[in-house]
PDB file of N, CA and C in Angstrom:
ATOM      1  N   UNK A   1       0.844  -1.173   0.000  1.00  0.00           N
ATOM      2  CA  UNK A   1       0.000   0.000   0.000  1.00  0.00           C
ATOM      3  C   UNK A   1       0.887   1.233   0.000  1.00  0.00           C
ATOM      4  N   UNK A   2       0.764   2.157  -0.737  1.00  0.00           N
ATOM      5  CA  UNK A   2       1.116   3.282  -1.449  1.00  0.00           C
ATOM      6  C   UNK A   2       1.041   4.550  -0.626  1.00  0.00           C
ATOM      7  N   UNK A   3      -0.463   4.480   0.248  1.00  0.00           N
ATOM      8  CA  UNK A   3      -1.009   5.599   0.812  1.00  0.00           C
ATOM      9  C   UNK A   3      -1.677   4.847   2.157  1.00  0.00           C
ATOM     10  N   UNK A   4      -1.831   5.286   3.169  1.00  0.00           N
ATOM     11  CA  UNK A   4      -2.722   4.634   3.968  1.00  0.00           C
ATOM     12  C   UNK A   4      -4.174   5.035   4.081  1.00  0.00           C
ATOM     13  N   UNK A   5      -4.769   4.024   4.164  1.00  0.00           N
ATOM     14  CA  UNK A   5      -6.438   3.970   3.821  1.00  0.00           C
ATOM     15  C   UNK A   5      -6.948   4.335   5.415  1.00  0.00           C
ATOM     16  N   UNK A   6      -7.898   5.075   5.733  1.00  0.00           N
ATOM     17  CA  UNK A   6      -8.571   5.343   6.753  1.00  0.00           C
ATOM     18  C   UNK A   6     -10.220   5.009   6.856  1.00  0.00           C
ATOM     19  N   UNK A   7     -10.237   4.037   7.496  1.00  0.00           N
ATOM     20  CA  UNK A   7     -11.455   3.753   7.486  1.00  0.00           C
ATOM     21  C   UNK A   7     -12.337   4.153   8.861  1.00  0.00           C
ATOM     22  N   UNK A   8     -13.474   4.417   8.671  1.00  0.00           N
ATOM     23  CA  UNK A   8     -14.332   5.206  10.127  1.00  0.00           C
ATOM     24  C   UNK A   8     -15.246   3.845  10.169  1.00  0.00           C
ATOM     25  N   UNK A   9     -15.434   4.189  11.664  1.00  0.00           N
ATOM     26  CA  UNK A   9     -16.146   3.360  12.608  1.00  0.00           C
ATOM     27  C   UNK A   9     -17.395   4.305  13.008  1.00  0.00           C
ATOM     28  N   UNK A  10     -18.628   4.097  12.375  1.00  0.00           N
ATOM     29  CA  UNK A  10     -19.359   5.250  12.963  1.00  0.00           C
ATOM     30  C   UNK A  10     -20.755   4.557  13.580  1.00  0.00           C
ATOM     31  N   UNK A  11     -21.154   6.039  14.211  1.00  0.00           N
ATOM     32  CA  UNK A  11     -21.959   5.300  15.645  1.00  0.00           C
ATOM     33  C   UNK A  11     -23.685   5.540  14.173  1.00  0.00           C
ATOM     34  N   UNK A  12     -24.349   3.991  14.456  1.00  0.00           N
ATOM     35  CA  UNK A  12     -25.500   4.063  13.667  1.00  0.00           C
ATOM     36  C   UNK A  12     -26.242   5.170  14.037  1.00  0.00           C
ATOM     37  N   UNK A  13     -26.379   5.332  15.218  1.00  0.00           N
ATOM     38  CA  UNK A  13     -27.842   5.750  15.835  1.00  0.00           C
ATOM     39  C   UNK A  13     -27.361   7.448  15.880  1.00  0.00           C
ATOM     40  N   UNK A  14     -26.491   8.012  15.862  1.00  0.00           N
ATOM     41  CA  UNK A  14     -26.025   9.191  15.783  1.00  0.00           C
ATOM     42  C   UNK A  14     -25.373  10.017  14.705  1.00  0.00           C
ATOM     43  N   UNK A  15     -24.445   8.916  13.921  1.00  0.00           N
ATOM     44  CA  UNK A  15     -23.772   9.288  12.429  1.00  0.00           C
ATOM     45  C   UNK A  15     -22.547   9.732  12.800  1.00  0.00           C
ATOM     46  N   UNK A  16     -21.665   9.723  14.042  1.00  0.00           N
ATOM     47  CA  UNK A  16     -20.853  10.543  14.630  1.00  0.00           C
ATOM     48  C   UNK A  16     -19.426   9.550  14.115  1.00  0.00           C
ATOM     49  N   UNK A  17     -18.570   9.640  13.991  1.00  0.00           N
ATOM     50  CA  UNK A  17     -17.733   8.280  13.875  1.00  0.00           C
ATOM     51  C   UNK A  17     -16.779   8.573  14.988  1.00  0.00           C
ATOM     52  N   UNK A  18     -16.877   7.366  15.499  1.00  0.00           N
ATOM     53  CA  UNK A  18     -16.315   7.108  16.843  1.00  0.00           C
ATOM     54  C   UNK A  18     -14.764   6.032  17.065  1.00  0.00           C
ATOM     55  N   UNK A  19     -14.496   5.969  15.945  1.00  0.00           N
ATOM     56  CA  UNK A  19     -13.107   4.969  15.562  1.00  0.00           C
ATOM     57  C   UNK A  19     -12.653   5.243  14.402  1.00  0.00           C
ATOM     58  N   UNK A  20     -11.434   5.442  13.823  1.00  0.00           N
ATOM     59  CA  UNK A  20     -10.598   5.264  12.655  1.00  0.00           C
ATOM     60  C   UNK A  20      -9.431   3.652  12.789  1.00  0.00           C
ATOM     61  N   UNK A  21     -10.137   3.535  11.143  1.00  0.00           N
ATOM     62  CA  UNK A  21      -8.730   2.395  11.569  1.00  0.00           C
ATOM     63  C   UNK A  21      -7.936   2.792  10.019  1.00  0.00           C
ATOM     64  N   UNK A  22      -6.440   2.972  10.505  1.00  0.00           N
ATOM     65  CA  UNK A  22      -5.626   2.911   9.530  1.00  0.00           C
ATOM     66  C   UNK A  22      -5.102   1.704   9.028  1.00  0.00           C
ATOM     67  N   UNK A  23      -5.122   1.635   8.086  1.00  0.00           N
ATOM     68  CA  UNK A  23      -4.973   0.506   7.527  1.00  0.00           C
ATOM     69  C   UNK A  23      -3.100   0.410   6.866  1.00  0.00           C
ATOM     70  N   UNK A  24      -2.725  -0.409   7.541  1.00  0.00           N
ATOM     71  CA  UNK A  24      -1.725  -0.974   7.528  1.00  0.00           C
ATOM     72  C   UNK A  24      -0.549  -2.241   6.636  1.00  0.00           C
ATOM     73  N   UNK A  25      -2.010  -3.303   6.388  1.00  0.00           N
ATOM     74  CA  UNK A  25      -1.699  -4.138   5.993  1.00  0.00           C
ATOM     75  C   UNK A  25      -2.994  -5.023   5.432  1.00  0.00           C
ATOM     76  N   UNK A  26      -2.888  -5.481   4.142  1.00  0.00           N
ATOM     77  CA  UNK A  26      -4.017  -6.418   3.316  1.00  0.00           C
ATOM     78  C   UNK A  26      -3.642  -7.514   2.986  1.00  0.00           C
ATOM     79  N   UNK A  27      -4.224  -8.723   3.648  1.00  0.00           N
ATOM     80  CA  UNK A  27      -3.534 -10.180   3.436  1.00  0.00           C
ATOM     81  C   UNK A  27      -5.284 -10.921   3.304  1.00  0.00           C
ATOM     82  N   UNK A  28      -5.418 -10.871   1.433  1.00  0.00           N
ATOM     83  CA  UNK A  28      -7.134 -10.779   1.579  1.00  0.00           C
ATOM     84  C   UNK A  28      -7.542 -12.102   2.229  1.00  0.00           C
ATOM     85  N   UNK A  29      -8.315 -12.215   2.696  1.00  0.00           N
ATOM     86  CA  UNK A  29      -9.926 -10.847   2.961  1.00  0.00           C
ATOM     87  C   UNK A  29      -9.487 -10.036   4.179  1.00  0.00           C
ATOM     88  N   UNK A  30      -8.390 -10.340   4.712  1.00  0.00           N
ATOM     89  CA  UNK A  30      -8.189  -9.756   5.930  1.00  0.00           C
ATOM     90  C   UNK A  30      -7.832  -8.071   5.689  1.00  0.00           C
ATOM     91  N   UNK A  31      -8.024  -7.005   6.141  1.00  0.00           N
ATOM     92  CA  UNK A  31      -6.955  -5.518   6.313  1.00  0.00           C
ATOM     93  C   UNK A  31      -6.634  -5.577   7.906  1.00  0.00           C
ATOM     94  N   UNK A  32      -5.727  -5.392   8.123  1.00  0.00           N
ATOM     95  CA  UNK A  32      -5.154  -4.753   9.724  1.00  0.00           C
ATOM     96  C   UNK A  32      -4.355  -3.677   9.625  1.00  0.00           C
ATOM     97  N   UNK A  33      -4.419  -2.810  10.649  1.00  0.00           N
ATOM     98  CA  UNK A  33      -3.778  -1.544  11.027  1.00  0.00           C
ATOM     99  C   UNK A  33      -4.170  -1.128  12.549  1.00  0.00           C
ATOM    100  N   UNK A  34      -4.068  -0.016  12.440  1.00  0.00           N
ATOM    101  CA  UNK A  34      -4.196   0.455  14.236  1.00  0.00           C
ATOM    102  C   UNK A  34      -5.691   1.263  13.899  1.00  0.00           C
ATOM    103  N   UNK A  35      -6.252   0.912  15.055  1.00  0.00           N
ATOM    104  CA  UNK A  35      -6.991   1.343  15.914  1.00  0.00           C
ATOM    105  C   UNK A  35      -7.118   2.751  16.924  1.00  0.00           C
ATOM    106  N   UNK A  36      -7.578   3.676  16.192  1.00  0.00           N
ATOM    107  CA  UNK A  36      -7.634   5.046  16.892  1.00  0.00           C
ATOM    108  C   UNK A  36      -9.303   5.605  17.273  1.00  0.00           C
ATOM    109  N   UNK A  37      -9.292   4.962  18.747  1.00  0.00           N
ATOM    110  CA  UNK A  37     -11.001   5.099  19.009  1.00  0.00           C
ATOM    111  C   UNK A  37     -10.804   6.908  18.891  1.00  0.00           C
ATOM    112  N   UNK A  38     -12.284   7.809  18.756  1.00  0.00           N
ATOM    113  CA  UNK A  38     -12.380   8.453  18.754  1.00  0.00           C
ATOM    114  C   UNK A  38     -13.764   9.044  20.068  1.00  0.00           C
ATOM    115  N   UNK A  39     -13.909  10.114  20.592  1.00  0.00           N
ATOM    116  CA  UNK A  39     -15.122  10.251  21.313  1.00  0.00           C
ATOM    117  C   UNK A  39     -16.141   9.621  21.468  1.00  0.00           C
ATOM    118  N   UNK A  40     -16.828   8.872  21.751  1.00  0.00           N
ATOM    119  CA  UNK A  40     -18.479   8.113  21.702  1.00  0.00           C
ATOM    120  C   UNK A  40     -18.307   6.869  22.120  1.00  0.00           C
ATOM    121  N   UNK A  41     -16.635   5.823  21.112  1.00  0.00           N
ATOM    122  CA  UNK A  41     -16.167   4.802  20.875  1.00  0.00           C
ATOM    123  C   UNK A  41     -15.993   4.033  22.625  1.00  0.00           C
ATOM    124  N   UNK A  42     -15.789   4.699  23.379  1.00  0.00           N
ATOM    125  CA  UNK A  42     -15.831   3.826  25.073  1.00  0.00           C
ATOM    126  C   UNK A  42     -16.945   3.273  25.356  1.00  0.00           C
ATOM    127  N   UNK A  43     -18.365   3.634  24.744  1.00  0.00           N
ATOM    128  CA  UNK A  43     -19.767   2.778  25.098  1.00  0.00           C
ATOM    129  C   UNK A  43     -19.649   1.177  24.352  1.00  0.00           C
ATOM    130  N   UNK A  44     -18.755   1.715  23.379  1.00  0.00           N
ATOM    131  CA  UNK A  44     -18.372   0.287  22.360  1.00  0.00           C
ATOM    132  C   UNK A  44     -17.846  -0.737  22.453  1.00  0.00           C
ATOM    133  N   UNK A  45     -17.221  -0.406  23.241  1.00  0.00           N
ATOM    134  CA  UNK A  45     -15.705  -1.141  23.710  1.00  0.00           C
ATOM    135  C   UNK A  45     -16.027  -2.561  24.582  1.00  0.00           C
ATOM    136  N   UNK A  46     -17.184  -2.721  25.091  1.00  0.00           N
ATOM    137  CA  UNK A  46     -17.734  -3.892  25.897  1.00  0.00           C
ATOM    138  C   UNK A  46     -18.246  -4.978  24.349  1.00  0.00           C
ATOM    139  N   UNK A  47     -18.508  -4.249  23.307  1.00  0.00           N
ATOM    140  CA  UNK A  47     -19.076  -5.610  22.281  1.00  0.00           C
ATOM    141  C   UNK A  47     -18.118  -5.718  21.828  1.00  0.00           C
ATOM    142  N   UNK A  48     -16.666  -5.340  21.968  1.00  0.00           N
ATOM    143  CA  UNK A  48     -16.056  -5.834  20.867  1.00  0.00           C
ATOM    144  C   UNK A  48     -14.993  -7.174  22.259  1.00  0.00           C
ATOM    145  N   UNK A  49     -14.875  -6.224  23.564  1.00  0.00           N
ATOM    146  CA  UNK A  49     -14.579  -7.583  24.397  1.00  0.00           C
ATOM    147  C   UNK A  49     -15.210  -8.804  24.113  1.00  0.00           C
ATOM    148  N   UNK A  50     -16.565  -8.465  24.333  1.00  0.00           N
ATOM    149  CA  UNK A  50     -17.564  -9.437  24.080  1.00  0.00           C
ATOM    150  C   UNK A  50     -17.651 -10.163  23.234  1.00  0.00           C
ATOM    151  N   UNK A  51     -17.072  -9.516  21.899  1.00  0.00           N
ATOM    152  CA  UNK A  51     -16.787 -10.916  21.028  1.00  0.00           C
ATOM    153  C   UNK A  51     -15.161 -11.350  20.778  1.00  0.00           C
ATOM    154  N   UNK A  52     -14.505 -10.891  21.069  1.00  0.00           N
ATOM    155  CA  UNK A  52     -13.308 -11.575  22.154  1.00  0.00           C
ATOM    156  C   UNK A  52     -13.314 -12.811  22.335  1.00  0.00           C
ATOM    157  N   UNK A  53     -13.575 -12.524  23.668  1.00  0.00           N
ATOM    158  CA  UNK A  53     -14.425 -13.816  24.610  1.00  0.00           C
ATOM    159  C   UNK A  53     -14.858 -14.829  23.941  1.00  0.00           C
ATOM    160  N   UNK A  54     -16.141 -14.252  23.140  1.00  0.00           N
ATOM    161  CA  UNK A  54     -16.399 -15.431  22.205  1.00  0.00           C
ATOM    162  C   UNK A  54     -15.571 -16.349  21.453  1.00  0.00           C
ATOM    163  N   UNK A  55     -14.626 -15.492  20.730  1.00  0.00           N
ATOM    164  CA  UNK A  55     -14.130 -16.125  19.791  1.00  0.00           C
ATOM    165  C   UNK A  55     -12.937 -17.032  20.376  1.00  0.00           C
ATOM    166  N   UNK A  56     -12.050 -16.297  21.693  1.00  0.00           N
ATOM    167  CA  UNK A  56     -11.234 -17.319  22.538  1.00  0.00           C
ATOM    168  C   UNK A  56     -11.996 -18.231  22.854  1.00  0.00           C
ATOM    169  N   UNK A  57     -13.233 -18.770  23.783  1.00  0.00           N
ATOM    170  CA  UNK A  57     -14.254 -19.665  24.283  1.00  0.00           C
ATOM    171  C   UNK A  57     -14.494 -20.887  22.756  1.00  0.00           C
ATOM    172  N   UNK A  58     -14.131 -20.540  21.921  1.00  0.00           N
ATOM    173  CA  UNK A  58     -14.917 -21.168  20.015  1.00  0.00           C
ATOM    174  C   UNK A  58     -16.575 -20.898  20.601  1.00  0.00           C
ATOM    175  N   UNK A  59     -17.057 -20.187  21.176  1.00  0.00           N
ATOM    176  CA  UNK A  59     -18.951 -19.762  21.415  1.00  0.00           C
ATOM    177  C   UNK A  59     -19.005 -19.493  20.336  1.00  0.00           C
ATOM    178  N   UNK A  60     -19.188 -19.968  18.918  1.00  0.00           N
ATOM    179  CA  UNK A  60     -19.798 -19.728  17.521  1.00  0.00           C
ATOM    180  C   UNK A  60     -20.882 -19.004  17.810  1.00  0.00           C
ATOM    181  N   UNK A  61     -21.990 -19.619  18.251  1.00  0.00           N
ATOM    182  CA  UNK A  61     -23.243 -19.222  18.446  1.00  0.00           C
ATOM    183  C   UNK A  61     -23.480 -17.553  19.264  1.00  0.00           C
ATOM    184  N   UNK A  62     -22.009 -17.303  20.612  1.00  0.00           N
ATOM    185  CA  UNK A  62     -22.137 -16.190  21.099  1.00  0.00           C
ATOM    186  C   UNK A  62     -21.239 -15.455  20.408  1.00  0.00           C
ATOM    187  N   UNK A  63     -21.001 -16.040  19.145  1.00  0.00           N
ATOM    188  CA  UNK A  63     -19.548 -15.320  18.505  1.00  0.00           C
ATOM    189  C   UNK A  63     -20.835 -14.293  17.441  1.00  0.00           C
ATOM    190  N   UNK A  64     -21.477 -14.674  16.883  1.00  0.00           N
ATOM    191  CA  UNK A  64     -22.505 -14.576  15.745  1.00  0.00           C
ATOM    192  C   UNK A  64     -23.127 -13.599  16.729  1.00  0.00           C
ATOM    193  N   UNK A  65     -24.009 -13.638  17.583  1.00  0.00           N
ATOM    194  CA  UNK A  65     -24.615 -12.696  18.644  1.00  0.00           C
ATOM    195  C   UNK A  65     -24.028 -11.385  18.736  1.00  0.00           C
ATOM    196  N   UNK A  66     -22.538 -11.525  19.277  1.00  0.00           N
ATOM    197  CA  UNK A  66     -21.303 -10.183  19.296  1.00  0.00           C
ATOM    198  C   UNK A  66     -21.638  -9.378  18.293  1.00  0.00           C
ATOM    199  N   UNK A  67     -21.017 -10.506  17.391  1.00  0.00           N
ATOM    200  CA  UNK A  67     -21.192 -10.044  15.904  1.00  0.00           C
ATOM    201  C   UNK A  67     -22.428  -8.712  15.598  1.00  0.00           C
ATOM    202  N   UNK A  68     -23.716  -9.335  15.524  1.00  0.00           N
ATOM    203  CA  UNK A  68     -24.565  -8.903  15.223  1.00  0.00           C
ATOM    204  C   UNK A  68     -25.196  -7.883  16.287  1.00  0.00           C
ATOM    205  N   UNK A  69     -24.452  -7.531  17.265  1.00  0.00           N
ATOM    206  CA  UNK A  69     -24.886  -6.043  18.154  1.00  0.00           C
ATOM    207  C   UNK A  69     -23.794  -5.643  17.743  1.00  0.00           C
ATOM    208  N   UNK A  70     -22.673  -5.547  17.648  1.00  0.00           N
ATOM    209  CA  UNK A  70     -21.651  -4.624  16.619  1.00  0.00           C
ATOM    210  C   UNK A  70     -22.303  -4.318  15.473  1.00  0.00           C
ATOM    211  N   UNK A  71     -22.796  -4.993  14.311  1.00  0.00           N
ATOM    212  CA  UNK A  71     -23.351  -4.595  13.453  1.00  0.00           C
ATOM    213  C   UNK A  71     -24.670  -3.482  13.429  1.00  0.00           C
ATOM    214  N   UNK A  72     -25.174  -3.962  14.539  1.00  0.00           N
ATOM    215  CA  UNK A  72     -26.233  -2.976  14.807  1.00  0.00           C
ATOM    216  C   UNK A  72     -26.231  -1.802  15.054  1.00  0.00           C
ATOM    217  N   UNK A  73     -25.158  -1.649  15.886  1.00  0.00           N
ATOM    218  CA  UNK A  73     -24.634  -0.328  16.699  1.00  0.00           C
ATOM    219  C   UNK A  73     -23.712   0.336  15.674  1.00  0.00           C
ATOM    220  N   UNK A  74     -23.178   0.446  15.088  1.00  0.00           N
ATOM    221  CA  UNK A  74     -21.678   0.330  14.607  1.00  0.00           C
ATOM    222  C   UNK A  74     -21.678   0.283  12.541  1.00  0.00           C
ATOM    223  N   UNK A  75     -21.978   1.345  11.982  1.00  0.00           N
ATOM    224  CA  UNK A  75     -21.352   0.455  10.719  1.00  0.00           C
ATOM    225  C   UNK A  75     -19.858   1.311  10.293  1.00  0.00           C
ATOM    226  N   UNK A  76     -19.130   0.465   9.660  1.00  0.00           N
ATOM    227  CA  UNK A  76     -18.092   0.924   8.957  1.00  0.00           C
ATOM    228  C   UNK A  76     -18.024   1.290   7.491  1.00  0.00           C
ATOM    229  N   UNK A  77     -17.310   2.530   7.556  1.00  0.00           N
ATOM    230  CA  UNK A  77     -17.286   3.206   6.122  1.00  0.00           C
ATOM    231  C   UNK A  77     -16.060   3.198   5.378  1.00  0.00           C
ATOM    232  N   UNK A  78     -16.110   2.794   4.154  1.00  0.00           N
ATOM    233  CA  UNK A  78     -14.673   2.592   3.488  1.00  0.00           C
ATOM    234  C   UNK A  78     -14.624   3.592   2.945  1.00  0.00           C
ATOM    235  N   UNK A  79     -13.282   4.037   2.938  1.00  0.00           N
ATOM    236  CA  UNK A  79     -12.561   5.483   2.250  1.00  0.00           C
ATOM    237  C   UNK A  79     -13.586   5.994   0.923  1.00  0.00           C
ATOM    238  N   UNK A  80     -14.171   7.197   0.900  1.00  0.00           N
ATOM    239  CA  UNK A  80     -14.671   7.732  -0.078  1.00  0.00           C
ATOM    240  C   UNK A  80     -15.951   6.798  -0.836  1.00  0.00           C
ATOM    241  N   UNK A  81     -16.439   5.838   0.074  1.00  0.00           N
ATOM    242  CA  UNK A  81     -17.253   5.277  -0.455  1.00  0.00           C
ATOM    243  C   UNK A  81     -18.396   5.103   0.859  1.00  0.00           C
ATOM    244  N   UNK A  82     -18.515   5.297   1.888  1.00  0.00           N
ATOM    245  CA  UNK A  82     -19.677   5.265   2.865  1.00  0.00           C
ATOM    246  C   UNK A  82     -19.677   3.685   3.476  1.00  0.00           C
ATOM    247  N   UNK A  83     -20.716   3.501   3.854  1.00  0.00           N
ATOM    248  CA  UNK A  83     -20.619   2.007   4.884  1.00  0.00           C
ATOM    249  C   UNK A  83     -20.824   1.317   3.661  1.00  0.00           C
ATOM    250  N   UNK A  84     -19.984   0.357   3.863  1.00  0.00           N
ATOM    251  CA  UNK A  84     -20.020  -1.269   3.251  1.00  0.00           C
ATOM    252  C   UNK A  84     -21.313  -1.905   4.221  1.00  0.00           C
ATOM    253  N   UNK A  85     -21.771  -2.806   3.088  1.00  0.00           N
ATOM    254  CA  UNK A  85     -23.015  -3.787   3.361  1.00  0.00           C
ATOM    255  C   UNK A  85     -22.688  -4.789   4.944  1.00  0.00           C
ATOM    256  N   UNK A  86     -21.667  -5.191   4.688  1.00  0.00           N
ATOM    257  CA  UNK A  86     -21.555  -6.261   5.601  1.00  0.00           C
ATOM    258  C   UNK A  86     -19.969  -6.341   6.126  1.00  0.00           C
ATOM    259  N   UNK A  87     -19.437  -6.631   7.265  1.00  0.00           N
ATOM    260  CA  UNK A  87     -18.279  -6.427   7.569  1.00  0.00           C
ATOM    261  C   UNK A  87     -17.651  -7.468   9.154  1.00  0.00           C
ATOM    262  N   UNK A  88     -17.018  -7.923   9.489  1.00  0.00           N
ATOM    263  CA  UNK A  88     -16.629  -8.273  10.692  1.00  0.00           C
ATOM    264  C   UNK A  88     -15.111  -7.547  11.334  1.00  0.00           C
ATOM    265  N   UNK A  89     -15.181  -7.261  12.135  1.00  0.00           N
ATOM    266  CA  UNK A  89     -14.007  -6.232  12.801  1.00  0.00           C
ATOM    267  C   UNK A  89     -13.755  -7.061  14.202  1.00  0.00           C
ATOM    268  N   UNK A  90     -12.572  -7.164  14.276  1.00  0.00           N
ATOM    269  CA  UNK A  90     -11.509  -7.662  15.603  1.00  0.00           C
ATOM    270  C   UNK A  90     -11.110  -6.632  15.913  1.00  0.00           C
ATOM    271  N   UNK A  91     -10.833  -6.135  17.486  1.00  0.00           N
ATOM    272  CA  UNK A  91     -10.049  -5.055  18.217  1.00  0.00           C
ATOM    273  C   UNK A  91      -9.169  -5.560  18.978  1.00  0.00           C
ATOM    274  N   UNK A  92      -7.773  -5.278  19.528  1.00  0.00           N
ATOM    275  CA  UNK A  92      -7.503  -6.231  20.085  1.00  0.00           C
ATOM    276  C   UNK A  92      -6.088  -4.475  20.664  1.00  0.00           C
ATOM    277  N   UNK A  93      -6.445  -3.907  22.164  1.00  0.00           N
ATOM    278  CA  UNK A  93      -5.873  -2.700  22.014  1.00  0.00           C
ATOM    279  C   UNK A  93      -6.082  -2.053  20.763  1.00  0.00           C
ATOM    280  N   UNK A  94      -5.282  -1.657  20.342  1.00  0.00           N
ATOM    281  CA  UNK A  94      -4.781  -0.498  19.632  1.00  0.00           C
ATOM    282  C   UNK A  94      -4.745  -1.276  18.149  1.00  0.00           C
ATOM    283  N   UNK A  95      -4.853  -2.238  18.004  1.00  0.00           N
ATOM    284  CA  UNK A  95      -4.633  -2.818  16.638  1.00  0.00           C
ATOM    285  C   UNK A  95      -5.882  -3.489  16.149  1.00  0.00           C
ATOM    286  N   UNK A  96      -6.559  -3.536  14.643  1.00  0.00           N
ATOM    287  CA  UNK A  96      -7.595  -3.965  14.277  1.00  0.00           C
ATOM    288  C   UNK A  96      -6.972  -4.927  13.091  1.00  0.00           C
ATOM    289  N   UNK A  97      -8.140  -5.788  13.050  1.00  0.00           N
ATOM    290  CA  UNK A  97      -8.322  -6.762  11.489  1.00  0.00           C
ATOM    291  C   UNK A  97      -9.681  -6.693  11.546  1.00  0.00           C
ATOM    292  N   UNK A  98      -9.955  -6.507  10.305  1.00  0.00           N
ATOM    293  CA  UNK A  98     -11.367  -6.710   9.515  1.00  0.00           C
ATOM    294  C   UNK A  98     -11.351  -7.188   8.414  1.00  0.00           C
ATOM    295  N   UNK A  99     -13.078  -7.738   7.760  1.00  0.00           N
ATOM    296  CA  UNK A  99     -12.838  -8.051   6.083  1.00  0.00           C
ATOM    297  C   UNK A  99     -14.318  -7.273   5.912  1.00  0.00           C
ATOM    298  N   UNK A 100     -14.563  -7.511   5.157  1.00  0.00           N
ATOM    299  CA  UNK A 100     -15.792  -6.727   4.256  1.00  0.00           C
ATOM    300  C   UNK A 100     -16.349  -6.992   2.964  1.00  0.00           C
ATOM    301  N   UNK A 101     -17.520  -6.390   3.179  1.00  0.00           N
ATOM    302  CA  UNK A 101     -18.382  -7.232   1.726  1.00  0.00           C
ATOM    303  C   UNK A 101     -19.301  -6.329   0.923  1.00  0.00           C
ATOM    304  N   UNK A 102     -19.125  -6.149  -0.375  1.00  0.00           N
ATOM    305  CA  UNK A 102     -19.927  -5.413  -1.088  1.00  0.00           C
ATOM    306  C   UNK A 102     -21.859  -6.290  -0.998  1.00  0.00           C
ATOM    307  N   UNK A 103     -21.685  -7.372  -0.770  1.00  0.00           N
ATOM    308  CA  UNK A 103     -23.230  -7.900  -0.106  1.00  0.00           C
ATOM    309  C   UNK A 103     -23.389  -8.010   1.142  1.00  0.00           C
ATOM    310  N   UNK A 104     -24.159  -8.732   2.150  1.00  0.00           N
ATOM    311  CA  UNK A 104     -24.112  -9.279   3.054  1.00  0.00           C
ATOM    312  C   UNK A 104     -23.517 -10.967   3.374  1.00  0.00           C
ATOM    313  N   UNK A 105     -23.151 -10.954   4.420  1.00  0.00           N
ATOM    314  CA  UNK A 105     -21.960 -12.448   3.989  1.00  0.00           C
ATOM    315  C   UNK A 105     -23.368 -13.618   4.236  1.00  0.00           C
ATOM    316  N   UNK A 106     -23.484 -14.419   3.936  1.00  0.00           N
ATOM    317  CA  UNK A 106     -24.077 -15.485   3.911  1.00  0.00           C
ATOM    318  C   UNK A 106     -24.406 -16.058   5.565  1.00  0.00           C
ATOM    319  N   UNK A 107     -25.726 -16.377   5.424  1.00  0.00           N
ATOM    320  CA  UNK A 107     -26.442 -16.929   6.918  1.00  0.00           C
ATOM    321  C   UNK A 107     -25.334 -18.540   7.459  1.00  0.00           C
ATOM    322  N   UNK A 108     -25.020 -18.187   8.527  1.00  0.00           N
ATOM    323  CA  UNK A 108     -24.701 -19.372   9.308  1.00  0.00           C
ATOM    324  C   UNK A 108     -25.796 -20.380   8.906  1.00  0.00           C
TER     325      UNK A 108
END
């Protein structure tokens, strides 16, 4: 990558964006970079433990749950193009991986 890509984390219910993630590195489907919460982003911070947890535990079922109150709360917008359809995001401190989908990803 040439330039670094900035992607926002923004709050649904407000429009405010409450996270940037710079993007660092693309190993597809994966992107990772750092993690720069912004104002709002501390109410957030319990679903993304939350699916953590899950995903250390293998809770598929509470992994999918996480999942889908992040999605609710939360969509992400790709550079110069607004929120993508469908997306899964890891936080882990200061560092993120996500992938993303011009559809929605397919039902468990």
């Amino acid at each position: 990558m040439t330039e670094v890509e900035i992607w926002r984390l923004v709050d649904r219910a407000t429009a405010t964006t409450v996270g940037e993630i710079h993007v660092e590195d693309a190993d597809f489907p994966w992107l990772t970079g750092r993690f720069t919460p912004r104002p709002g982003f501390t109410s957030f911070r319990p679903l993304f433990d939350a699916l953590a947890e899950r995903l250390e535990a293998e809770d598929w079922d509470g992994f999918e749950l996480a999942h889908d109150r992040i999605d609710t709360a939360l969509a992400l917008h790709r550079p110069g193009a607004g929120a993508v359809p469908d997306y899964l995001l890891r936080l882990d401190g200061d560092e993120a991986a996500f992938r993303w989908a011009d559809a929605p990803f397919p039902a468990p």
